[in-house]
PDB file of N, CA and C in Angstrom:
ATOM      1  N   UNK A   1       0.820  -1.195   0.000  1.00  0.00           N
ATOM      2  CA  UNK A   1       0.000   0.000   0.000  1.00  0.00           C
ATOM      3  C   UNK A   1       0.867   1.264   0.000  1.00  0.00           C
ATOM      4  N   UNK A   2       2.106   0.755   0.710  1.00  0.00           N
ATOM      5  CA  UNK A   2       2.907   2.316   0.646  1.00  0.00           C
ATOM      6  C   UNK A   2       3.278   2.669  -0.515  1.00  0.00           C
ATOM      7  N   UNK A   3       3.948   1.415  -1.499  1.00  0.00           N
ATOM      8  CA  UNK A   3       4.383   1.809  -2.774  1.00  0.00           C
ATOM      9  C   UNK A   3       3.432   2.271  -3.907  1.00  0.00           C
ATOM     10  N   UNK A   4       1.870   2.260  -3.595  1.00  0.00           N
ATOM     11  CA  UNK A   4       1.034   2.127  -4.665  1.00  0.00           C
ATOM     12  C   UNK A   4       0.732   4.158  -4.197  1.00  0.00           C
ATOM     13  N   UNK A   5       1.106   4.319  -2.915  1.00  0.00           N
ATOM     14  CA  UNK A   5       0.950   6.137  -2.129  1.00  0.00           C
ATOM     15  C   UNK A   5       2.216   6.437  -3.236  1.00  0.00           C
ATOM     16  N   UNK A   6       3.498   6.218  -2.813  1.00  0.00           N
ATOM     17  CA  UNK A   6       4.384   6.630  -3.013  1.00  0.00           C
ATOM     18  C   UNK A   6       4.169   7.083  -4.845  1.00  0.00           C
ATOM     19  N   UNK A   7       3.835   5.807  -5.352  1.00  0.00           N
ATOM     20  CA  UNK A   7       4.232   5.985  -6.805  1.00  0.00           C
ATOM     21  C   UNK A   7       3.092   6.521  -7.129  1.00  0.00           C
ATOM     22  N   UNK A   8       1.728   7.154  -6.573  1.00  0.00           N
ATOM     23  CA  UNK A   8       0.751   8.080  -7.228  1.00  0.00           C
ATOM     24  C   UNK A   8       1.355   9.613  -6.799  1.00  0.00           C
ATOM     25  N   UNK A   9       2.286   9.369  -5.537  1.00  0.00           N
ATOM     26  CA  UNK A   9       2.640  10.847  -5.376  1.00  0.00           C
ATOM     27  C   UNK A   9       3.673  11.168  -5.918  1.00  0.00           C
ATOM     28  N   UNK A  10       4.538  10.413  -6.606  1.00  0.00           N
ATOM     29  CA  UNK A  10       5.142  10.340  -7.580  1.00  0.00           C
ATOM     30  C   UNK A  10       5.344  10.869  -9.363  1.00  0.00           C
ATOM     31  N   UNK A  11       3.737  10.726  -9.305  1.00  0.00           N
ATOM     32  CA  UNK A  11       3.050  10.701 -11.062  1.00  0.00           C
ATOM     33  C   UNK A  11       2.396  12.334 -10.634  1.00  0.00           C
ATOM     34  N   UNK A  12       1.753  12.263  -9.637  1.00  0.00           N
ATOM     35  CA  UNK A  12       1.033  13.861  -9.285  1.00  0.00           C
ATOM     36  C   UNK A  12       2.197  15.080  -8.986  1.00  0.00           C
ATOM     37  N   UNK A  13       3.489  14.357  -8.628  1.00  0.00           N
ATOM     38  CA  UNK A  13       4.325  15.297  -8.802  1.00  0.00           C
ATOM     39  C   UNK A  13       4.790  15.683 -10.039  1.00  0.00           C
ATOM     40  N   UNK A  14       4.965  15.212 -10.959  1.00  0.00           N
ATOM     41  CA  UNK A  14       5.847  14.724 -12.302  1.00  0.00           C
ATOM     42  C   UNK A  14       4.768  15.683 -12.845  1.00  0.00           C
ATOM     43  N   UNK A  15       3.347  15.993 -13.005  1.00  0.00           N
ATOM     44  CA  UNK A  15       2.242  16.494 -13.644  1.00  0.00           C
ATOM     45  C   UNK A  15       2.251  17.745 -13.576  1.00  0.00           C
ATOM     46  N   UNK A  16       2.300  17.906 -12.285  1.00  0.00           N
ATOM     47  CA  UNK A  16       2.825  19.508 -11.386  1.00  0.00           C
ATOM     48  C   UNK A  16       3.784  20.414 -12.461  1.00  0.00           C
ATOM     49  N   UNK A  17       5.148  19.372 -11.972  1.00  0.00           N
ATOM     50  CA  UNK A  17       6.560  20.215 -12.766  1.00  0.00           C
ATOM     51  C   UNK A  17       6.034  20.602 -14.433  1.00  0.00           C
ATOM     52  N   UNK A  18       5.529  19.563 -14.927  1.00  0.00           N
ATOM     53  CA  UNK A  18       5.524  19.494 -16.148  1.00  0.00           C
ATOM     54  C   UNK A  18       4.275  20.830 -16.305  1.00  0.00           C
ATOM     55  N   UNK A  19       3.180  20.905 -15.738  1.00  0.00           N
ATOM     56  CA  UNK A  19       2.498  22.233 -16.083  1.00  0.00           C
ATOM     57  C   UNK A  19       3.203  23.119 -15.874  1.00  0.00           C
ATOM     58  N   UNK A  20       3.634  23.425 -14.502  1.00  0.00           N
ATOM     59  CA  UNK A  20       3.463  24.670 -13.305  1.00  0.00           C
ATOM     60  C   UNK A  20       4.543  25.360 -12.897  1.00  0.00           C
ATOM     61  N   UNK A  21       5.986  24.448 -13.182  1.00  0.00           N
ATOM     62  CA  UNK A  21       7.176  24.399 -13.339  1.00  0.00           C
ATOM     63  C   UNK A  21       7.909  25.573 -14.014  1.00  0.00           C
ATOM     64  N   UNK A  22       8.438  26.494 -14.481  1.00  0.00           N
ATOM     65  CA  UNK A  22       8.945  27.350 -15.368  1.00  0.00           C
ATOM     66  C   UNK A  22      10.162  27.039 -16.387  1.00  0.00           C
ATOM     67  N   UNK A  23       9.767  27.012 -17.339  1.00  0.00           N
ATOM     68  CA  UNK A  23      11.594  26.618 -18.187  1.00  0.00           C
ATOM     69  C   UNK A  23      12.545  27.459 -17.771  1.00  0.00           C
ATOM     70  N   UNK A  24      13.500  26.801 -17.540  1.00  0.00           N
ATOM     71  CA  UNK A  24      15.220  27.585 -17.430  1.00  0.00           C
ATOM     72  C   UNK A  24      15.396  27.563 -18.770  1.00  0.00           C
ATOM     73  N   UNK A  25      16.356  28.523 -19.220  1.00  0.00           N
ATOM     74  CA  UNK A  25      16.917  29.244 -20.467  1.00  0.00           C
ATOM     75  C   UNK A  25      16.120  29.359 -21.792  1.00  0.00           C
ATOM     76  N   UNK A  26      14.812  29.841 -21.459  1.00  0.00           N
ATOM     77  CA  UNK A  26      14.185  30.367 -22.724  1.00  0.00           C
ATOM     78  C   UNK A  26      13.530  31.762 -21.886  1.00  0.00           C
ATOM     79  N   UNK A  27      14.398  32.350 -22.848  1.00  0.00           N
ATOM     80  CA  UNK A  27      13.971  33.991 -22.184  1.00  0.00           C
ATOM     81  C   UNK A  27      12.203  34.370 -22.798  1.00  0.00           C
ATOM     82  N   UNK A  28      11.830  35.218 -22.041  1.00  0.00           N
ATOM     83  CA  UNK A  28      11.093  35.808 -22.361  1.00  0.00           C
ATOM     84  C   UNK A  28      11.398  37.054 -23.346  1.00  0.00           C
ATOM     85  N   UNK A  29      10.407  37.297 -24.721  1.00  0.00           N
ATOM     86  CA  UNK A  29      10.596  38.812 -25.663  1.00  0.00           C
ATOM     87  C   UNK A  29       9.765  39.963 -25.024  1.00  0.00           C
ATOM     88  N   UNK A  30      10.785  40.653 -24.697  1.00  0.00           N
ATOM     89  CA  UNK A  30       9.368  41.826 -24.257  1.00  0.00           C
ATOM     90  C   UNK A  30       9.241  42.511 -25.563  1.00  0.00           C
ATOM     91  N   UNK A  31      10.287  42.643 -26.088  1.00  0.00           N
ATOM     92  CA  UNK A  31       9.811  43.325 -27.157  1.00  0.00           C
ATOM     93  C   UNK A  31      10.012  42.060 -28.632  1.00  0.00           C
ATOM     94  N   UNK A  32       8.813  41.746 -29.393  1.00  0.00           N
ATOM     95  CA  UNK A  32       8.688  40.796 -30.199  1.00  0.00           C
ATOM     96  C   UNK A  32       9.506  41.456 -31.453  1.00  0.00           C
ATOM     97  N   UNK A  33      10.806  40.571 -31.745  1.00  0.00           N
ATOM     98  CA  UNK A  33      11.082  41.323 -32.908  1.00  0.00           C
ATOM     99  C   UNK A  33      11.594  39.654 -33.701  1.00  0.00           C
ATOM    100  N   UNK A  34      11.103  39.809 -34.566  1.00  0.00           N
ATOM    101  CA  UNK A  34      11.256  38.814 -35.358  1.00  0.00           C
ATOM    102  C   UNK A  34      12.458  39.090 -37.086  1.00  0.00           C
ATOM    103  N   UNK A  35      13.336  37.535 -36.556  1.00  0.00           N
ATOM    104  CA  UNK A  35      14.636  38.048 -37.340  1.00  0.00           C
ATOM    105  C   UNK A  35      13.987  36.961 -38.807  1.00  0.00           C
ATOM    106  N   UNK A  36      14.934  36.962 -39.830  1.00  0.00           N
ATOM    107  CA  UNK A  36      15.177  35.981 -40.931  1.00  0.00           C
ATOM    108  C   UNK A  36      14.899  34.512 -40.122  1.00  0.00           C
ATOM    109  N   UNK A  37      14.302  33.315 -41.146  1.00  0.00           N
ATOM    110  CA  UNK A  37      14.571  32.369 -40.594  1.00  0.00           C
ATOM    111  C   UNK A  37      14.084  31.737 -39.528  1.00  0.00           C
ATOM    112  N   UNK A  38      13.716  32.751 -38.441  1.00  0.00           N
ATOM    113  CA  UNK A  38      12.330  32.355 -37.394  1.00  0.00           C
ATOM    114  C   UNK A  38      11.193  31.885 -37.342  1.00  0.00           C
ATOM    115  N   UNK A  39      10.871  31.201 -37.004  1.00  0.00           N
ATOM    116  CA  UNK A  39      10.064  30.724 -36.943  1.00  0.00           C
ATOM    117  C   UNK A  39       9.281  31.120 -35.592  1.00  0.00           C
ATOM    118  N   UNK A  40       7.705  32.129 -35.646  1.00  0.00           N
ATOM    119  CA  UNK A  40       6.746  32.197 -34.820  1.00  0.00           C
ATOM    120  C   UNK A  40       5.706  30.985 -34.577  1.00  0.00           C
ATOM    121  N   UNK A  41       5.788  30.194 -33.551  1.00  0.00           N
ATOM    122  CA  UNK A  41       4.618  28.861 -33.169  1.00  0.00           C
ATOM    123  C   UNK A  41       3.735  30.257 -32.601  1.00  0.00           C
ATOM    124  N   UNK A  42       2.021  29.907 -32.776  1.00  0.00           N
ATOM    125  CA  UNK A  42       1.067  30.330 -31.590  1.00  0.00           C
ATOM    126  C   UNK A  42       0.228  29.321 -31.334  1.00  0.00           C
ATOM    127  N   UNK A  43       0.716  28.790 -29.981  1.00  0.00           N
ATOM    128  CA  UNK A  43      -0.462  27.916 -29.082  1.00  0.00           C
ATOM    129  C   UNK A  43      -1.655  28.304 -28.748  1.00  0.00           C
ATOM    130  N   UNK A  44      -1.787  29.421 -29.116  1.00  0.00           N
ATOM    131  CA  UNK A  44      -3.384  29.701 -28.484  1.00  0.00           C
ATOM    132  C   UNK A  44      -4.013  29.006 -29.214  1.00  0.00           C
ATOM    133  N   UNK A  45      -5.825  28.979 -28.730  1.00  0.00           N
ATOM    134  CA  UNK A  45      -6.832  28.417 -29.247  1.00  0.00           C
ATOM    135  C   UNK A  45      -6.817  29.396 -30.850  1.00  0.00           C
ATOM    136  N   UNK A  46      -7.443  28.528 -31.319  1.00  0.00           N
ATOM    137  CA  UNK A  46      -7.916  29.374 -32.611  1.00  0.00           C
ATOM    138  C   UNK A  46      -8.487  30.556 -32.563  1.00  0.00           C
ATOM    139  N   UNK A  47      -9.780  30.619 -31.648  1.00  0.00           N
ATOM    140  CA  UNK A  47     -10.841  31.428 -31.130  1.00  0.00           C
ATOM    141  C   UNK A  47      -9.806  32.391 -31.180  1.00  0.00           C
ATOM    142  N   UNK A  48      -9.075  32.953 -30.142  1.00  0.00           N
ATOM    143  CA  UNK A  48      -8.104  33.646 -29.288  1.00  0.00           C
ATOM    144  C   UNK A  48      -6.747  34.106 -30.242  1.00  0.00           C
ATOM    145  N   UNK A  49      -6.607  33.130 -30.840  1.00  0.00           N
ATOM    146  CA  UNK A  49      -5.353  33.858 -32.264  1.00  0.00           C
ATOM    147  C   UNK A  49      -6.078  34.374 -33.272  1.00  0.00           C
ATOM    148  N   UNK A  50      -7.619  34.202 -33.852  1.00  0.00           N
ATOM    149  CA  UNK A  50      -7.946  35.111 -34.531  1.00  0.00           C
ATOM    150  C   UNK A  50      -8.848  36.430 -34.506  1.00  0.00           C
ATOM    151  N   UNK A  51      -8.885  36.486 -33.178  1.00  0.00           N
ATOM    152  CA  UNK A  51      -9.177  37.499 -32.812  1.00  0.00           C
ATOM    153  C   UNK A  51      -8.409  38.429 -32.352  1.00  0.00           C
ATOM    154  N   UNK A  52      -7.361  37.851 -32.043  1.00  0.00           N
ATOM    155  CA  UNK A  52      -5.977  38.970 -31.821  1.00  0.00           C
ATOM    156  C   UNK A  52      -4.747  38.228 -32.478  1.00  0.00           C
ATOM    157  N   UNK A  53      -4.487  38.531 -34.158  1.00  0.00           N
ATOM    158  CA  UNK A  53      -3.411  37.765 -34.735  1.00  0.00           C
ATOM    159  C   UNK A  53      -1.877  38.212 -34.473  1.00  0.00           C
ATOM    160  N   UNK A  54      -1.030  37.524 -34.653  1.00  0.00           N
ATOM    161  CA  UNK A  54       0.224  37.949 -34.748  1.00  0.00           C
ATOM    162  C   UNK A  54       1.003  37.987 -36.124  1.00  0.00           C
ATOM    163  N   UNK A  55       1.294  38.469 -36.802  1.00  0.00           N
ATOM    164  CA  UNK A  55       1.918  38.700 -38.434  1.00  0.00           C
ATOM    165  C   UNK A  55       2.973  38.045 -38.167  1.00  0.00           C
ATOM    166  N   UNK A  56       2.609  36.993 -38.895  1.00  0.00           N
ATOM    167  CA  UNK A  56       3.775  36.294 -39.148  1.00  0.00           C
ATOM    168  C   UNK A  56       4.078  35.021 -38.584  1.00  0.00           C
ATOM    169  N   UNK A  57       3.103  34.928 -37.627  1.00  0.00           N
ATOM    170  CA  UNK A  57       2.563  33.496 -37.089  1.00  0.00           C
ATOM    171  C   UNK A  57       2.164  32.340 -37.523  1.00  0.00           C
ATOM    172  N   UNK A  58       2.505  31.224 -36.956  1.00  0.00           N
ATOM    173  CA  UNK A  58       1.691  29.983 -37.557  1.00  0.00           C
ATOM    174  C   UNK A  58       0.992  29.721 -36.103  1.00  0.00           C
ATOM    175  N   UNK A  59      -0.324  29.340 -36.409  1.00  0.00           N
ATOM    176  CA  UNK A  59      -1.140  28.836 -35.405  1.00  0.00           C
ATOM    177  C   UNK A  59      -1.103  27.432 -35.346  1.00  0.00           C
ATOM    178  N   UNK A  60      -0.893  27.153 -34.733  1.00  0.00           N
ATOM    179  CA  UNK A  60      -1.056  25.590 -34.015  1.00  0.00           C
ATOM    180  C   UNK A  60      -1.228  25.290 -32.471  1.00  0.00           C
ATOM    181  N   UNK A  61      -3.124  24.815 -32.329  1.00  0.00           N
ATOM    182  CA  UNK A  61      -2.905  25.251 -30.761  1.00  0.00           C
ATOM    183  C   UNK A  61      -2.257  24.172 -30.206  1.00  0.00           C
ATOM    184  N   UNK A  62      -2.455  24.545 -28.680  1.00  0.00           N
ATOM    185  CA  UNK A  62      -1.430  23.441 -27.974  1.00  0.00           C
ATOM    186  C   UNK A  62      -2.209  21.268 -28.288  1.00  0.00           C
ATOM    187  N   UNK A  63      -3.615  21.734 -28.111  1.00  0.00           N
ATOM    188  CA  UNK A  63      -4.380  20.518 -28.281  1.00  0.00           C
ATOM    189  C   UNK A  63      -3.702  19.981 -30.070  1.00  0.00           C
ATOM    190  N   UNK A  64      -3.624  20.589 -30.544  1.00  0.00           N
ATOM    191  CA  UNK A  64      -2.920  19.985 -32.012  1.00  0.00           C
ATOM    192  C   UNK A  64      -1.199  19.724 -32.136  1.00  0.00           C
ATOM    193  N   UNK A  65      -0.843  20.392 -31.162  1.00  0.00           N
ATOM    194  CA  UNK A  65       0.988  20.639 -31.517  1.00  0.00           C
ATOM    195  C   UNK A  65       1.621  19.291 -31.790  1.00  0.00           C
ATOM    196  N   UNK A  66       1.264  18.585 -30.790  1.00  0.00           N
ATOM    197  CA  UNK A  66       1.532  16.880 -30.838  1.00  0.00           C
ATOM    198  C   UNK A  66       1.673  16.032 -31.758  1.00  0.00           C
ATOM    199  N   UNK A  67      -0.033  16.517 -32.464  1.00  0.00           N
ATOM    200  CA  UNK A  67       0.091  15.677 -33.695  1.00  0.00           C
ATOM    201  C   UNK A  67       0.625  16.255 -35.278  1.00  0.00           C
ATOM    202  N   UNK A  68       1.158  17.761 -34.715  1.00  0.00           N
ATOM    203  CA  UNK A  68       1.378  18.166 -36.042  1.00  0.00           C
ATOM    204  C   UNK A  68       3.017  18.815 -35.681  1.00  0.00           C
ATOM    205  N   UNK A  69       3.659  18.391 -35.087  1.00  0.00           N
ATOM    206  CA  UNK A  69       5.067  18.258 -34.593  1.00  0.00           C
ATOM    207  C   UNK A  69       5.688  18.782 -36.262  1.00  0.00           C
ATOM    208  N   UNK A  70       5.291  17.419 -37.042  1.00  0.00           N
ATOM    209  CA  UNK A  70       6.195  17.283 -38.599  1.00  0.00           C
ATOM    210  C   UNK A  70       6.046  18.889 -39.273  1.00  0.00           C
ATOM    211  N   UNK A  71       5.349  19.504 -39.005  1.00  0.00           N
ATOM    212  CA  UNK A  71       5.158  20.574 -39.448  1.00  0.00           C
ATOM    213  C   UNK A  71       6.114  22.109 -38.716  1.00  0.00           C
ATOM    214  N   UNK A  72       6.788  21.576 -38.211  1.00  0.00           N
ATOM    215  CA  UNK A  72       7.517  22.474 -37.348  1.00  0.00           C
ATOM    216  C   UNK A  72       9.309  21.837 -37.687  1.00  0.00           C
ATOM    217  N   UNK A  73       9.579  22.471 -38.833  1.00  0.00           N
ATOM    218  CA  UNK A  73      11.300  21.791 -39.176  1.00  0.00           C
ATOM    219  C   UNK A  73      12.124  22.732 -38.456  1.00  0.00           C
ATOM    220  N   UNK A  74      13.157  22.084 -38.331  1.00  0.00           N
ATOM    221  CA  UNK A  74      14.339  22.454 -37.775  1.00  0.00           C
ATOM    222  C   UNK A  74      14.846  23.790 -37.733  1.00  0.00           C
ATOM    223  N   UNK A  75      13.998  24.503 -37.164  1.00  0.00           N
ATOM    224  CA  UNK A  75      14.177  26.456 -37.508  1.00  0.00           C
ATOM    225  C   UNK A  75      14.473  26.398 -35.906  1.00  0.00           C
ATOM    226  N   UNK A  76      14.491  27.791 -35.785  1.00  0.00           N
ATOM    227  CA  UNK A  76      14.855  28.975 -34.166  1.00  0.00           C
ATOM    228  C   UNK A  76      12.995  28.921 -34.084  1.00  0.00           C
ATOM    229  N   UNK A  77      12.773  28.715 -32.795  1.00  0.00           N
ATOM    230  CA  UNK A  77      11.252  28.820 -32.641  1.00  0.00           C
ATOM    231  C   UNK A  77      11.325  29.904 -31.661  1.00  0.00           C
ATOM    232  N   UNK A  78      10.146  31.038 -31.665  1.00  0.00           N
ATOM    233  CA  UNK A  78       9.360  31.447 -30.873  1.00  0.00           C
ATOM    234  C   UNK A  78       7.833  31.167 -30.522  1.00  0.00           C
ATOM    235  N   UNK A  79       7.908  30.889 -29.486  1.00  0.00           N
ATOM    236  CA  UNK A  79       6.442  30.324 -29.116  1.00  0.00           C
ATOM    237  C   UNK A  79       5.606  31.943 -27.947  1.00  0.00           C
ATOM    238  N   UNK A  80       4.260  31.612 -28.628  1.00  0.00           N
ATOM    239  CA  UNK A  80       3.526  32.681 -28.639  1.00  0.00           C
ATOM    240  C   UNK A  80       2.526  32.156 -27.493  1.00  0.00           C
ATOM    241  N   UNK A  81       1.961  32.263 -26.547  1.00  0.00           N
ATOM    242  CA  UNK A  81       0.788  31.615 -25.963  1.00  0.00           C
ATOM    243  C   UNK A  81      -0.074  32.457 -25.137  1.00  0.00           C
ATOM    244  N   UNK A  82      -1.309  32.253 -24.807  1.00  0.00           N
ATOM    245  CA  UNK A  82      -1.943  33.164 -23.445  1.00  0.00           C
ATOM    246  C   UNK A  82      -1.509  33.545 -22.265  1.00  0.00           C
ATOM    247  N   UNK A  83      -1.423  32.178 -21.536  1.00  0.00           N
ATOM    248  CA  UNK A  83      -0.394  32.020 -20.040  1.00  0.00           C
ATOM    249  C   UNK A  83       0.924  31.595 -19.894  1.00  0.00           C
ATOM    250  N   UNK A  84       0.826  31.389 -18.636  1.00  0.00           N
ATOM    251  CA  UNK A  84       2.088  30.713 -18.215  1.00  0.00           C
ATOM    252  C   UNK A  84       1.663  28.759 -18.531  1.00  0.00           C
ATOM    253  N   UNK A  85       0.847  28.279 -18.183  1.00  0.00           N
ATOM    254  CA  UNK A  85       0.704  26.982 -18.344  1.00  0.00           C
ATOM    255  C   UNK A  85       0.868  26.139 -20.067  1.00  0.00           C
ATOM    256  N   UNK A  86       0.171  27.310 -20.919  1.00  0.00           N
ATOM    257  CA  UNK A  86       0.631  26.779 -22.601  1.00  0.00           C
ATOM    258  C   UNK A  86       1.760  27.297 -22.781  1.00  0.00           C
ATOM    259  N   UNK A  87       2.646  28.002 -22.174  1.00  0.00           N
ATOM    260  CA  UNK A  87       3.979  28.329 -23.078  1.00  0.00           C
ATOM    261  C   UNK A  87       4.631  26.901 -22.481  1.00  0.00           C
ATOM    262  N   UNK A  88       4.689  26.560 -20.889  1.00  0.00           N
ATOM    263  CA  UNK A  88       5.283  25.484 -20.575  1.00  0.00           C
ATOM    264  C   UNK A  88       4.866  24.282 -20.829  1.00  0.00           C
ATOM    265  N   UNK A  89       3.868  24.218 -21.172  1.00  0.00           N
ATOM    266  CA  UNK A  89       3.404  22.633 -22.096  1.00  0.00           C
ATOM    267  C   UNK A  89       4.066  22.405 -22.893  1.00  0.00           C
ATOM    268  N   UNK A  90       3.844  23.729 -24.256  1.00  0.00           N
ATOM    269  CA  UNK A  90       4.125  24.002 -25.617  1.00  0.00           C
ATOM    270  C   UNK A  90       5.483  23.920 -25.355  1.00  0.00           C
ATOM    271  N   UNK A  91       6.279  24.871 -24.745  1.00  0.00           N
ATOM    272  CA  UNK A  91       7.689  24.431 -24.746  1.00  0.00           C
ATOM    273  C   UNK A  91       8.361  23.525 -24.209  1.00  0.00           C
ATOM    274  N   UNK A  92       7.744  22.548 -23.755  1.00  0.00           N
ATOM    275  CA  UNK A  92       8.233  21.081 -23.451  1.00  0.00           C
ATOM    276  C   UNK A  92       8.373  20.023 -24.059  1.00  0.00           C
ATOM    277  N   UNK A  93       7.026  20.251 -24.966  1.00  0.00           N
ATOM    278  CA  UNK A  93       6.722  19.564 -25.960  1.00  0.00           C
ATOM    279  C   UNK A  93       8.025  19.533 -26.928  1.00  0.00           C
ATOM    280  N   UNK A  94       8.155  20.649 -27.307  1.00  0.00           N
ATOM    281  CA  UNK A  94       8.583  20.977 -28.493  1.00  0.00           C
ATOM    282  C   UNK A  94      10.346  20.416 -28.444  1.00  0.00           C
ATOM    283  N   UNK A  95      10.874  21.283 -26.597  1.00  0.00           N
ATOM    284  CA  UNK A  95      11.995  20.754 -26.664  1.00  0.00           C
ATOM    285  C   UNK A  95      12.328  19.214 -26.535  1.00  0.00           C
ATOM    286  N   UNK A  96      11.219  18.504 -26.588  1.00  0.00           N
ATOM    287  CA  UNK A  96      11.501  16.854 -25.966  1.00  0.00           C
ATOM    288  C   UNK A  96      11.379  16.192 -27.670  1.00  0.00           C
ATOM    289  N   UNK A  97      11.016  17.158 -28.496  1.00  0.00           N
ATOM    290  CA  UNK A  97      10.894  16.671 -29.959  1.00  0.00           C
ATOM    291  C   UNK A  97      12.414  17.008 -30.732  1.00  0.00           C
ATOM    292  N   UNK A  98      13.255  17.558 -30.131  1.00  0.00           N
ATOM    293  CA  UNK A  98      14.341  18.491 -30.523  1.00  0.00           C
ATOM    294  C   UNK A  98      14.755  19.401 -30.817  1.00  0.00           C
ATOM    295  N   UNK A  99      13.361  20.220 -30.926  1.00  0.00           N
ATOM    296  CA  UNK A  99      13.588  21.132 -31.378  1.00  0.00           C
ATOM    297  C   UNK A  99      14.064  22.676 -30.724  1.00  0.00           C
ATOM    298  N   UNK A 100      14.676  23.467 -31.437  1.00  0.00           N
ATOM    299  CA  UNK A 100      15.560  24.755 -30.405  1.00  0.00           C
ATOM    300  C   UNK A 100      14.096  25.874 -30.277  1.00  0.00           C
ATOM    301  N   UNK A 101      13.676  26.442 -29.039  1.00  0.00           N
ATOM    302  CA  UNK A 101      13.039  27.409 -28.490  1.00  0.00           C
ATOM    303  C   UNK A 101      14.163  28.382 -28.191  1.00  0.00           C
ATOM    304  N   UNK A 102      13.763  29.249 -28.540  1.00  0.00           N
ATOM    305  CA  UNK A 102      15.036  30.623 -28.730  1.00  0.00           C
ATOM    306  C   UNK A 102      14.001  31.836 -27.433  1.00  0.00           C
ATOM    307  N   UNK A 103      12.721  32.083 -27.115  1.00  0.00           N
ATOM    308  CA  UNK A 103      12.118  32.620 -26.825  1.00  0.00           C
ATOM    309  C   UNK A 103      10.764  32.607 -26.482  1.00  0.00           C
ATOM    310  N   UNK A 104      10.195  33.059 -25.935  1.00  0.00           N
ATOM    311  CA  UNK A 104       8.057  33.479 -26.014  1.00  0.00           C
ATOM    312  C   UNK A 104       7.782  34.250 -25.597  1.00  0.00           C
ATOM    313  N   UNK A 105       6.282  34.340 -25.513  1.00  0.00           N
ATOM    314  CA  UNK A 105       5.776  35.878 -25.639  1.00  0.00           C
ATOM    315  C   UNK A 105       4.312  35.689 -25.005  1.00  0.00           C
ATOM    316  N   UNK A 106       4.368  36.034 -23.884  1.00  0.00           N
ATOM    317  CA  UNK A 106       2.939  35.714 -23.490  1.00  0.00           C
ATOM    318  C   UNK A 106       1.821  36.894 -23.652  1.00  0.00           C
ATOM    319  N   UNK A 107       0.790  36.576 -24.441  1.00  0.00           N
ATOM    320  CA  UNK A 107      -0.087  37.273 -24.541  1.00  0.00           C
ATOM    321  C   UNK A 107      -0.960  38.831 -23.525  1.00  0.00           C
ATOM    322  N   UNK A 108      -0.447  37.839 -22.416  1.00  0.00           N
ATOM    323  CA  UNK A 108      -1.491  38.541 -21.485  1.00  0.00           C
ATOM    324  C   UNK A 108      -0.960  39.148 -20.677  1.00  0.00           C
ATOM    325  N   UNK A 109       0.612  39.622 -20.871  1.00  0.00           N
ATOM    326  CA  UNK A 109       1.703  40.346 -20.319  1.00  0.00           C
ATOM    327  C   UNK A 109       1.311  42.093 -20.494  1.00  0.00           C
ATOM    328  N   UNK A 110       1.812  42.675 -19.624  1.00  0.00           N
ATOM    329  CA  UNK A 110       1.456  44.195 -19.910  1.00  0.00           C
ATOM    330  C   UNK A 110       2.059  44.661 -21.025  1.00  0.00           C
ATOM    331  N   UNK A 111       3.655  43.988 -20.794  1.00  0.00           N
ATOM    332  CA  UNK A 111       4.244  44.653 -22.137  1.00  0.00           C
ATOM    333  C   UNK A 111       3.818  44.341 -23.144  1.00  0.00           C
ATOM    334  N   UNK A 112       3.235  43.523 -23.657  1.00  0.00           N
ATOM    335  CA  UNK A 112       2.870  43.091 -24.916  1.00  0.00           C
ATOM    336  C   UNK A 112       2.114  44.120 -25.513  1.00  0.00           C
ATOM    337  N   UNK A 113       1.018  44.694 -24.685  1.00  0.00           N
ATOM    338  CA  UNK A 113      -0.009  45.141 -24.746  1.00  0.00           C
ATOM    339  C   UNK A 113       0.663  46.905 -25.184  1.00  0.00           C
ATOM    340  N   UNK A 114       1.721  47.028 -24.734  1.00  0.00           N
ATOM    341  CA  UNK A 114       2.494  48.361 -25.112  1.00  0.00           C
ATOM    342  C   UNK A 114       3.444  48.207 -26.420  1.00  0.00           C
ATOM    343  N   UNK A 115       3.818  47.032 -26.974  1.00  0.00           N
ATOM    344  CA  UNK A 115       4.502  46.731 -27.928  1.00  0.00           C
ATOM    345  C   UNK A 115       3.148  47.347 -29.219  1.00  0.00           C
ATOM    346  N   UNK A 116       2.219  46.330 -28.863  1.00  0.00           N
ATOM    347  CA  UNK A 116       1.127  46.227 -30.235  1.00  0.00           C
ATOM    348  C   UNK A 116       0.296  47.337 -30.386  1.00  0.00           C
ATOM    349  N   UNK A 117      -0.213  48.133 -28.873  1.00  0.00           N
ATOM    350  CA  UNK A 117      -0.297  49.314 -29.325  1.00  0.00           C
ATOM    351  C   UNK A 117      -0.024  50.703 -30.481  1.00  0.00           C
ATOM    352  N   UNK A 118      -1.096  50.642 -30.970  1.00  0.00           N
ATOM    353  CA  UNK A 118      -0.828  51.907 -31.996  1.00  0.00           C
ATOM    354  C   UNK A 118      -0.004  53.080 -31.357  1.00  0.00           C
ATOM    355  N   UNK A 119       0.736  53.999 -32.179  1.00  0.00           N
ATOM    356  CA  UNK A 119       1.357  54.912 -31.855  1.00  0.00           C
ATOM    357  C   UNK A 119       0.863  56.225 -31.790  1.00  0.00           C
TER     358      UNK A 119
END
């Protein structure tokens, strides 16, 4: 009985890190500037990326990223998302596929909201 405690508190921990956890060495963009060669991911829902798009984006939400991995080649990724919980999904995902995360950009950040602002 202890090992059947142990190894569920085990799996409920592992679930935790993997949401709630923060990545080490993928900076945050406060200011989104997109070079040659980059590649922009956006995890948001559809709903939510087309109602507020990003130029130059590919949408793929997080519920699809999985199965559409092949579609994401070997570029510099920035990943785009609402919160804190889809950038760290999305960028877990992505780095456990091989691929390099250079950055993200969370939606619902103040700065963002001063970047996209009209002038």
């Amino acid at each position: 009985m202890l090992y059947i405690g142990i190894g569920l508190l085990i799996i409920a921990l592992y679930f935790l890190y993997a949401r709630y956890f923060p990545i080490y060495g993928v900076p945050c963009m406060e200011h989104l500037t997109i070079k040659e060669g980059v590649l922009l991911i956006d995890v948001r829902d559809y709903i939510d990326a087309s109602s507020d798009p990003i130029a130059g984006s590919k949408n793929i939400p997080l519920a699809y990223l999985k199965r559409n991995i092949q579609d994401v080649v070997g570029q510099e990724i920035y990943v785009i998302a609402a919160d804190r919980l889809e950038k760290n999904i999305g960028i877990r995902l992505l780095q456990r596929n091989g691929l390099k995360v250079a950055g993200y950009k969370l939606t619902t950040c103040k700065c963002f909201e001063k970047v996209n602002s009209p002038a």
